[in-house]
Protein backbone atom coordinates (compact mmCIF):
# COMPACT_ATOMS: atom_id res chain seq x y z
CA UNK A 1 103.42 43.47 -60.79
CA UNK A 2 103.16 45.46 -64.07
CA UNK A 3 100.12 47.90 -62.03
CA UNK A 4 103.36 48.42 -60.07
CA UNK A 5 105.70 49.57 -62.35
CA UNK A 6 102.90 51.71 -64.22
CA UNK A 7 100.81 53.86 -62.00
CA UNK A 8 103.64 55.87 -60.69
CA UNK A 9 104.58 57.06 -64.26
CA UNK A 10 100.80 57.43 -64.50
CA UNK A 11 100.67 59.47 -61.53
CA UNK A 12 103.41 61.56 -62.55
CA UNK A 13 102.10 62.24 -65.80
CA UNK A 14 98.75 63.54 -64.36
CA UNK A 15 100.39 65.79 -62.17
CA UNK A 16 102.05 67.23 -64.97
CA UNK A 17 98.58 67.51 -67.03
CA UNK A 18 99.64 65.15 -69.64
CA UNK A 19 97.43 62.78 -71.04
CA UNK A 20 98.70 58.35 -69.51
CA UNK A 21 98.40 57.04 -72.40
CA UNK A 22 100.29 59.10 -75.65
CA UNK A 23 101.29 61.99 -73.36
CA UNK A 24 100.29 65.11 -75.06
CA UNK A 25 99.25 68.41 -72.61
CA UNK A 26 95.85 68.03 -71.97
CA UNK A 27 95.12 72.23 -71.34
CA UNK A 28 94.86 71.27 -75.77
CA UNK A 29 92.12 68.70 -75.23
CA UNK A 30 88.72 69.25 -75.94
CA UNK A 31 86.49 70.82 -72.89
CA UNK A 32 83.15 70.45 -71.53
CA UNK A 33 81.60 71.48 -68.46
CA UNK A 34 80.99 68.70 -65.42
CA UNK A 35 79.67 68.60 -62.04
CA UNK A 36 82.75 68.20 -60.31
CA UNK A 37 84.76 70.26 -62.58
CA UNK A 38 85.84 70.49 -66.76
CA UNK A 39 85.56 67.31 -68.46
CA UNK A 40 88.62 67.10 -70.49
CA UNK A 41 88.72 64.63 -73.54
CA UNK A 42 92.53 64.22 -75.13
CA UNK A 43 93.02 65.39 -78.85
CA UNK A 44 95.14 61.90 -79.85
CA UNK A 45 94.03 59.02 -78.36
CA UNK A 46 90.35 59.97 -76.72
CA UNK A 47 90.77 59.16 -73.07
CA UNK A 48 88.67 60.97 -70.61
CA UNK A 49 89.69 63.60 -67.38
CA UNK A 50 88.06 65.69 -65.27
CA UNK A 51 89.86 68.32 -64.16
CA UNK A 52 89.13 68.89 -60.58
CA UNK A 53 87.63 73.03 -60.07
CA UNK A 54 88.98 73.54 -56.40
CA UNK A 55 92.44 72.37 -57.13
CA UNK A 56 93.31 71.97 -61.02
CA UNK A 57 94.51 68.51 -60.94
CA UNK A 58 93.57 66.14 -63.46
CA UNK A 59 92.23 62.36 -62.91
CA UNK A 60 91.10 60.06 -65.00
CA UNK A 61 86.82 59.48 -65.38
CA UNK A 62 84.97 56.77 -63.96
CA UNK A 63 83.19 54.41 -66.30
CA UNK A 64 80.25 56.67 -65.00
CA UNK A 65 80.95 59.84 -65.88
CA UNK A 66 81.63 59.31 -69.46
């Protein structure tokens, strides 16, 4: 139940290209190039993105692409 009141507001947050968990802008995080895209790690609290190249939209990084 509590994946269900959360992932929206994750969702939401990504689509606005702030970082889920302290939600600061992530176009301040630190960048590094990446197969599918930028890898994008967050200035506060360290969590990983990629930033997609075709459409600019922001995910989170699988346990294998860290």
């Amino acid at each position: 139940m509590f994946k269900n009141v959360i992932a929206p507001v994750q969702a939401w947050l990504l689509s606005q290209g702030r970082c889920v968990g302290c939600g600061t802008d992530l176009s301040e995080g630190k960048k590094a190039s990446h197969a599918q895209g930028e890898k994008v790690t967050c200035n506060k609290c360290g969590r990983i993105f990629i930033k997609d190249k075709d459409t600019g939209k922001y995910r989170r990084a699988l346990f294998e692409e860290v």
